[in-house]
Protein backbone atom coordinates (compact mmCIF):
# COMPACT_ATOMS: atom_id res chain seq x y z
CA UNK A 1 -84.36 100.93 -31.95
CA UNK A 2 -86.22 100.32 -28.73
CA UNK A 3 -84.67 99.76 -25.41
CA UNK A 4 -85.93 99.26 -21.74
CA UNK A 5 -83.60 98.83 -18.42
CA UNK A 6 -84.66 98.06 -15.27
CA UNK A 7 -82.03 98.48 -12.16
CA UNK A 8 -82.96 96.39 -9.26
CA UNK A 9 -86.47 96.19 -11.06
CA UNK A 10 -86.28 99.80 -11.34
CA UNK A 11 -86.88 101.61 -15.21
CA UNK A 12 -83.99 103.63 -15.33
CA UNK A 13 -85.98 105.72 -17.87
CA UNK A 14 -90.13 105.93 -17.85
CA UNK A 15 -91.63 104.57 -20.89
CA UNK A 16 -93.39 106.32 -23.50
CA UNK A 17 -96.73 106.74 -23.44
CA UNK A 18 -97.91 105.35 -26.83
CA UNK A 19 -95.12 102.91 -26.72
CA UNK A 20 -95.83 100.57 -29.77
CA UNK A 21 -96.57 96.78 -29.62
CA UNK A 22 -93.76 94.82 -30.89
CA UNK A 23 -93.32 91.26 -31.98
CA UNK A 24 -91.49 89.44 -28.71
CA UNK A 25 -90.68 86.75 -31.26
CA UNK A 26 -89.06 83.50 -29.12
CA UNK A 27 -89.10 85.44 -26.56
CA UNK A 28 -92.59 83.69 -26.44
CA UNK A 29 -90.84 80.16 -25.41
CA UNK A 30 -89.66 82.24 -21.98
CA UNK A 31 -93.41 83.32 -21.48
CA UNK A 32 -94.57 79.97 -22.13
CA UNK A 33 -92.01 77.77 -20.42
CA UNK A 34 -92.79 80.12 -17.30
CA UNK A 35 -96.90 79.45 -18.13
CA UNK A 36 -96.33 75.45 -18.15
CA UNK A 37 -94.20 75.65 -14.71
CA UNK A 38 -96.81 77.27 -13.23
CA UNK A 39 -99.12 74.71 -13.77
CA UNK A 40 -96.49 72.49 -12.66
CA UNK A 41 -96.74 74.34 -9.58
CA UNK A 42 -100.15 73.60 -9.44
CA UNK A 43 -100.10 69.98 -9.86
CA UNK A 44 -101.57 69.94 -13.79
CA UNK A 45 -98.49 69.42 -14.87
CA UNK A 46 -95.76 67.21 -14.35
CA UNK A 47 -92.17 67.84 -15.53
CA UNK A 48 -90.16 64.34 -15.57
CA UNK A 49 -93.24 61.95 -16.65
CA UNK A 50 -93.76 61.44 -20.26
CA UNK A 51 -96.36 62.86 -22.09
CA UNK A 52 -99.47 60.76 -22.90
CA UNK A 53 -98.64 59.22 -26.35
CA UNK A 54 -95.04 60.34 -26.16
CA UNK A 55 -91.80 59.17 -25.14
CA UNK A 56 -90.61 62.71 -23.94
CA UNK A 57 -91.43 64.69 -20.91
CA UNK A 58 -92.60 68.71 -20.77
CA UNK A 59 -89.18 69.30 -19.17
CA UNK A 60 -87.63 67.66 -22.77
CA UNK A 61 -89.92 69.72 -25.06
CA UNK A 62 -88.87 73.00 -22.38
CA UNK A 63 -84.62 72.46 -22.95
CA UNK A 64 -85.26 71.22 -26.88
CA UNK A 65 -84.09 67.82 -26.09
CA UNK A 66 -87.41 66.07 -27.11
CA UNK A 67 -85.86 64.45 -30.32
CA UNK A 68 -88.24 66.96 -32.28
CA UNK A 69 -87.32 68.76 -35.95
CA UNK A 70 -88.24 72.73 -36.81
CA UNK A 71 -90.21 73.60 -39.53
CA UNK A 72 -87.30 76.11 -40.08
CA UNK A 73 -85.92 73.05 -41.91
CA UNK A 74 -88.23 73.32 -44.88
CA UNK A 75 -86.88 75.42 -47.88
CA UNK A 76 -90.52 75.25 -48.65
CA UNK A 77 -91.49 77.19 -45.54
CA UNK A 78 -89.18 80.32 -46.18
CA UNK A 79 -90.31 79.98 -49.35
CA UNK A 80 -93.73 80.82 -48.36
CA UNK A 81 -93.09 83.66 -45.90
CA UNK A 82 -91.04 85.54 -48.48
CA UNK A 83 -94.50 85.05 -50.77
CA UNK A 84 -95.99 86.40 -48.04
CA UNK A 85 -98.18 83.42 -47.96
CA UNK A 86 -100.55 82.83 -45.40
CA UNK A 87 -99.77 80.29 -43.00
CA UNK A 88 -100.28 76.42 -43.49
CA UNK A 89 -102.77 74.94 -40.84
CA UNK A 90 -100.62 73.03 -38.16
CA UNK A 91 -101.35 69.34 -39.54
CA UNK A 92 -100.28 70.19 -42.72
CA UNK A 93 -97.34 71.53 -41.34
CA UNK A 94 -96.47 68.48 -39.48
CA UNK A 95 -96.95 66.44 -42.40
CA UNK A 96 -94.46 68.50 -44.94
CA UNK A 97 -91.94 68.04 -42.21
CA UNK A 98 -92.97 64.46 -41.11
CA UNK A 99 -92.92 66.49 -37.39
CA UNK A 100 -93.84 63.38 -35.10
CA UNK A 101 -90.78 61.40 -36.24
CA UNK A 102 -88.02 61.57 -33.39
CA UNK A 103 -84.70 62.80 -35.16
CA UNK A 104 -82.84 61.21 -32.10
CA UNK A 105 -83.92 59.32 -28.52
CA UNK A 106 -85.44 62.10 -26.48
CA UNK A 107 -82.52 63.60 -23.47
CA UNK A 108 -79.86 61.64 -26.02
CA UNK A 109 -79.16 65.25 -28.07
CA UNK A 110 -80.42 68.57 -28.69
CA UNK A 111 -82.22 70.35 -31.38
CA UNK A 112 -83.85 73.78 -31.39
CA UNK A 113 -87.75 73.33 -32.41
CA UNK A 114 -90.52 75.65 -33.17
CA UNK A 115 -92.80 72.24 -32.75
CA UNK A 116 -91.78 71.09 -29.20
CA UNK A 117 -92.85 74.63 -27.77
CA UNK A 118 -96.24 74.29 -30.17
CA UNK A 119 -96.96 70.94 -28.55
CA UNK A 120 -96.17 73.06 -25.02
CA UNK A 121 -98.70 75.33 -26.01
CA UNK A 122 -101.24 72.75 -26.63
CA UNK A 123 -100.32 71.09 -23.02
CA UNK A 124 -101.13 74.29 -21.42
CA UNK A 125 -104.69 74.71 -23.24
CA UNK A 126 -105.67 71.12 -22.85
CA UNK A 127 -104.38 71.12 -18.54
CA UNK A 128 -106.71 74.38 -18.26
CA UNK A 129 -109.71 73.77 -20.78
CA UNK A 130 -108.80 77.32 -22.06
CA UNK A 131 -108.04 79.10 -25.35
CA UNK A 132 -103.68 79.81 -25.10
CA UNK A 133 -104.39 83.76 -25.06
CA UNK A 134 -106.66 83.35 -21.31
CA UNK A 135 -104.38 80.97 -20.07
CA UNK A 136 -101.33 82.87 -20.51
CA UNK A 137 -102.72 85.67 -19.17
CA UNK A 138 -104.21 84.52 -15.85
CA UNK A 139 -101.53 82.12 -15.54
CA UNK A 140 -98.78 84.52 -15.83
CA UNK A 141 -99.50 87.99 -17.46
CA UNK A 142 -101.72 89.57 -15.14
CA UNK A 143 -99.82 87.86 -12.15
CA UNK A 144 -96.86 89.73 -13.17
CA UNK A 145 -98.32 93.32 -13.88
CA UNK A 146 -98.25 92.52 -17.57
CA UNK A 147 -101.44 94.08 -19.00
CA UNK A 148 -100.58 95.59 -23.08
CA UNK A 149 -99.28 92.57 -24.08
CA UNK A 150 -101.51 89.66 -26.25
CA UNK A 151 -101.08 87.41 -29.37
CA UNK A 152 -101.44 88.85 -32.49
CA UNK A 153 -103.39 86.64 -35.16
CA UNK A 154 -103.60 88.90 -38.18
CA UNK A 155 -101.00 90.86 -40.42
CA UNK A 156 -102.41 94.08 -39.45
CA UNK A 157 -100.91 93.68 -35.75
CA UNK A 158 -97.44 93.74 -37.02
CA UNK A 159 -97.28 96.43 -38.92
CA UNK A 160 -96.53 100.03 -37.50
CA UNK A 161 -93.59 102.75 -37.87
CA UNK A 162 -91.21 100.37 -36.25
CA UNK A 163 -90.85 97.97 -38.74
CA UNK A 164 -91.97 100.03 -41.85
CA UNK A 165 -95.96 99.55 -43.20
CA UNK A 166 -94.73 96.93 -46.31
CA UNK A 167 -94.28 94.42 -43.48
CA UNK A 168 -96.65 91.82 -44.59
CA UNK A 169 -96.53 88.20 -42.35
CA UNK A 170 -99.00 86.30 -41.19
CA UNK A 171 -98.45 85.69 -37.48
CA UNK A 172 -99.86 82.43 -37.65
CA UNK A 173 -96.55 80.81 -39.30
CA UNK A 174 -95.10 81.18 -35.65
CA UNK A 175 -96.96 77.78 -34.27
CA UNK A 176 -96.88 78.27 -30.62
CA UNK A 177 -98.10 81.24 -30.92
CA UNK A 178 -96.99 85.14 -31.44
CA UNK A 179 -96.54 87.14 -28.53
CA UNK A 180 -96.69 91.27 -29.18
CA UNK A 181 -96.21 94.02 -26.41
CA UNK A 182 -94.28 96.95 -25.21
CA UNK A 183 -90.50 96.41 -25.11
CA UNK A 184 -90.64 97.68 -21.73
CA UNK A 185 -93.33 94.98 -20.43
CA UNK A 186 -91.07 92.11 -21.88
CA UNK A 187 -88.29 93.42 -19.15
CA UNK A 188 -91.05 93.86 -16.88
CA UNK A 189 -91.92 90.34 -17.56
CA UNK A 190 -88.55 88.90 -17.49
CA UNK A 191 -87.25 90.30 -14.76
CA UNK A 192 -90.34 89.70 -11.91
CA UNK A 193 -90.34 86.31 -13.70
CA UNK A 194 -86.35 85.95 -12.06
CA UNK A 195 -86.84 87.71 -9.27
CA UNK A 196 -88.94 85.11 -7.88
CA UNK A 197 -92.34 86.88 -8.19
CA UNK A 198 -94.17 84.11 -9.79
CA UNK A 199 -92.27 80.52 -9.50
CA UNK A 200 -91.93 78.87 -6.21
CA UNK A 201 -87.50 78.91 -5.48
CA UNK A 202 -87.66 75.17 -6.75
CA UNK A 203 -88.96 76.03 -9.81
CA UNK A 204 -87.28 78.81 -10.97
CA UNK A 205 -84.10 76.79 -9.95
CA UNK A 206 -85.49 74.30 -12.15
CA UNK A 207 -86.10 76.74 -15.04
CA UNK A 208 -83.25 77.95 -14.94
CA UNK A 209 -80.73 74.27 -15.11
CA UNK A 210 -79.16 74.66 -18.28
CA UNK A 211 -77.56 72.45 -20.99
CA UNK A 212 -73.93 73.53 -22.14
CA UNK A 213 -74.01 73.89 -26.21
CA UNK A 214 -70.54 74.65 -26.57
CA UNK A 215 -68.06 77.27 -26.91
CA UNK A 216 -68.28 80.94 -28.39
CA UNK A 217 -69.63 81.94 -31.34
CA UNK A 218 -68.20 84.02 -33.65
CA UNK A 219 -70.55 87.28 -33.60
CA UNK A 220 -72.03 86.70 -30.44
CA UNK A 221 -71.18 87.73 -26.88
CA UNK A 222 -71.93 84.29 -25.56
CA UNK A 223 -68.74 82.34 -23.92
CA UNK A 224 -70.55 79.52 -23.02
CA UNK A 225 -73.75 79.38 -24.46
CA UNK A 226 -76.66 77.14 -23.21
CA UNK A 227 -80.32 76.46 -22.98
CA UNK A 228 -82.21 75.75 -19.87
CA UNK A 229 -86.31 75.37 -19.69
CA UNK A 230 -87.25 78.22 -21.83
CA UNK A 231 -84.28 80.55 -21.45
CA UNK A 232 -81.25 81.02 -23.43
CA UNK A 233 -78.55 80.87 -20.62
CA UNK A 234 -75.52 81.13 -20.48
CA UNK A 235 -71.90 82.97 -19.75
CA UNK A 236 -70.51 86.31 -21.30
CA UNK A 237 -66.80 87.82 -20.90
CA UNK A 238 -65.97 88.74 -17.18
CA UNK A 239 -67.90 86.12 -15.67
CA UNK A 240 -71.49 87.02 -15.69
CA UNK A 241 -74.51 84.65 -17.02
CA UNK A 242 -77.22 86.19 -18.31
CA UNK A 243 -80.83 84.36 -18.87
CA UNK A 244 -83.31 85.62 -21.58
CA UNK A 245 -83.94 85.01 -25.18
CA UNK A 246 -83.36 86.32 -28.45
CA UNK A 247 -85.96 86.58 -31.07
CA UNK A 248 -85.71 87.11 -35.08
CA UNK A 249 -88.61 87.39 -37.19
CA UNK A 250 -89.27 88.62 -40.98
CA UNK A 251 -88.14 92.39 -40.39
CA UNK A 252 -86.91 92.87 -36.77
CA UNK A 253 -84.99 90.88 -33.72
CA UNK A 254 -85.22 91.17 -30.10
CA UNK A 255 -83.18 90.60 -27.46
CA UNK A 256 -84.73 90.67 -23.50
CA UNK A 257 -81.95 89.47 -20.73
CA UNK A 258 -81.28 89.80 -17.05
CA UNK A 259 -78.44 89.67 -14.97
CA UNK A 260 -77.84 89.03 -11.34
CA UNK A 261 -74.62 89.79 -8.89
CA UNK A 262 -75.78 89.61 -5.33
CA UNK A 263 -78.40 91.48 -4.60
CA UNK A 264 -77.79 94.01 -7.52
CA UNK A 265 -79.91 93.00 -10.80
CA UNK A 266 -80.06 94.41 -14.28
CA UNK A 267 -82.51 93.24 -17.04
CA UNK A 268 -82.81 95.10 -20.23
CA UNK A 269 -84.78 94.49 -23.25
CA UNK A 270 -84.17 95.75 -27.21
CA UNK A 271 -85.99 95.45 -30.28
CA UNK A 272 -84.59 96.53 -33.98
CA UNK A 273 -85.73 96.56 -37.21
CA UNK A 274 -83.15 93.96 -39.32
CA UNK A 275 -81.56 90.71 -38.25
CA UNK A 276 -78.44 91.39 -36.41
CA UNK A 277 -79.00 88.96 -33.24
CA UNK A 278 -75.44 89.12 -32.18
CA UNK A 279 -75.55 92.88 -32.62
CA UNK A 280 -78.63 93.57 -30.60
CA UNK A 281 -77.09 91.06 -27.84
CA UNK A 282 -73.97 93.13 -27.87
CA UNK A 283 -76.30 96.26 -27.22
CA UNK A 284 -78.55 94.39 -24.44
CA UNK A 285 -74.67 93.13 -22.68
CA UNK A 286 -73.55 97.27 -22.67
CA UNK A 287 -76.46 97.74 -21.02
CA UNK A 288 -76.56 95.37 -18.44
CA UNK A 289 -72.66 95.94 -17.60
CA UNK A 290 -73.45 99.79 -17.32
CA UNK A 291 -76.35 99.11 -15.06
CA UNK A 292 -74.72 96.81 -12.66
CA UNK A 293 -71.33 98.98 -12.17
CA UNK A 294 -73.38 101.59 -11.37
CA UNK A 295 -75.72 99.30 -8.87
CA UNK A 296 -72.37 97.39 -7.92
């Protein structure tokens, strides 16, 4: 188990020097949701008008409302990553899952998809001319202080002591791309990203409206959860909302959310080897209560 906490963007403990890269899994989407508002910001992009060839809008493909289907849907692709396979070029992808067929009329439903946040990552290269890695990083990386984190693109890069040396994926199955890094630079990240140290107020306002997706869920700490651009968000048990993601991968999930009451902010991050989302939430939630009682 790793676990960073920041108190009013404070680490309430100093990170270890070798501190391993770990996958951020969809924790990604919040990285590049926050990448493709910034260029929103700079007039590249443009949220509510629909995308050349398309029906939907980036703000669609952002919230998973863009009428797209997940790869996740094809036996045939977990087949493949248990084989420890390597990954199927993109087209062929699309074509196995017939990807560019609308399941429903964009804004009319919602549907979680690995696709919609590869075709943001292709809107981002195409609006700078630049290979994803360089425009993630000048666009949002380096302005937030985030320097050991990249993309990995071979097996090697995910294999280490934290998830056990037999790991063997191919990084390239995740579609939009694969972000690894310290678990203390994904709080980092998260938590300037809220603060307001990147988005102008109007944006991060508009990152952060969220669509209601029910009730609880059995396992999970979520009351009412929700999805806004990029951000799982939503309420938890005594009122609070918290706004992160939570990533699962072959061999490990993470978990990266922040919290705000006032002036007083917590954000913590966690990354285990295994599966258990709703247990790592639960973990991340202890964390963030402890924090803000004692900032409270």
């Amino acid at each position: 188990m790793l676990i960073s906490t920041l108190s009013n963007g404070q680490p309430l403990t100093p990170s270890p020097q070798a501190e391993p890269l770990v996958p951020w899994w969809s924790f990604t989407k919040t990285v590049l949701a926050a990448t493709a508002l910034t260029l929103v910001r700079d007039g590249r992009l443009d949220l509510d008008t629909a995308l050349p060839g398309n029906v939907f809008t980036l703000r669609l493909l952002l919230r998973h409302e863009a009428g797209l289907a997940d790869y996740g849907e094809l036996p045939e692709y977990h087949a493949a990553v248990a084989s420890h396979e390597s990954a199927w070029a993109a087209e062929e992808m699309m074509q196995r899952l017939d990807g560019h067929r609308l399941r429903y009329s964009p804004g009319a439903g919602w549907r979680y998809s690995n696709v919609g946040f590869m075709l943001v990552a292709r809107l981002i290269e195409r609006a700078l001319d630049l290979p994803l890695e360089e425009a993630v990083s000048r666009q949002v990386l380096l302005p937030l202080g985030i320097s050991a984190s990249r993309f990995a693109t071979e097996r090697a890069e995910l294999r280490g002591d934290y998830l056990g040396n037999a790991l063997n994926y191919d990084p390239r199955w995740v579609y939009h791309g694969l972000l690894i890094g310290p678990v203390s630079q994904a709080a980092l990240f998260l938590d300037r990203l809220l603060a307001g140290e990147l988005l102008p107020a109007n944006l991060l306002e508009e990152m952060q409206s969220t669509r209601v997706l029910g009730g609880p869920i059995s396992g999970r700490p979520w009351v009412a959860p929700g999805y806004a651009l990029g951000l799982m968000r939503g309420s938890i048990e005594g009122g609070l909302t918290l706004a992160g993601h939570t990533g699962c991968g072959p061999g490990s999930v993470v978990a990266v959310y922040r919290c705000a009451i006032g002036d007083a902010a917590a954000c913590c991050a966690a990354f285990s080897p295994g599966a258990d989302e709703g247990g790592i939430e639960a973990l991340v939630v202890q964390q963030i209560r402890e924090t803000l009682t004692t900032a409270l």
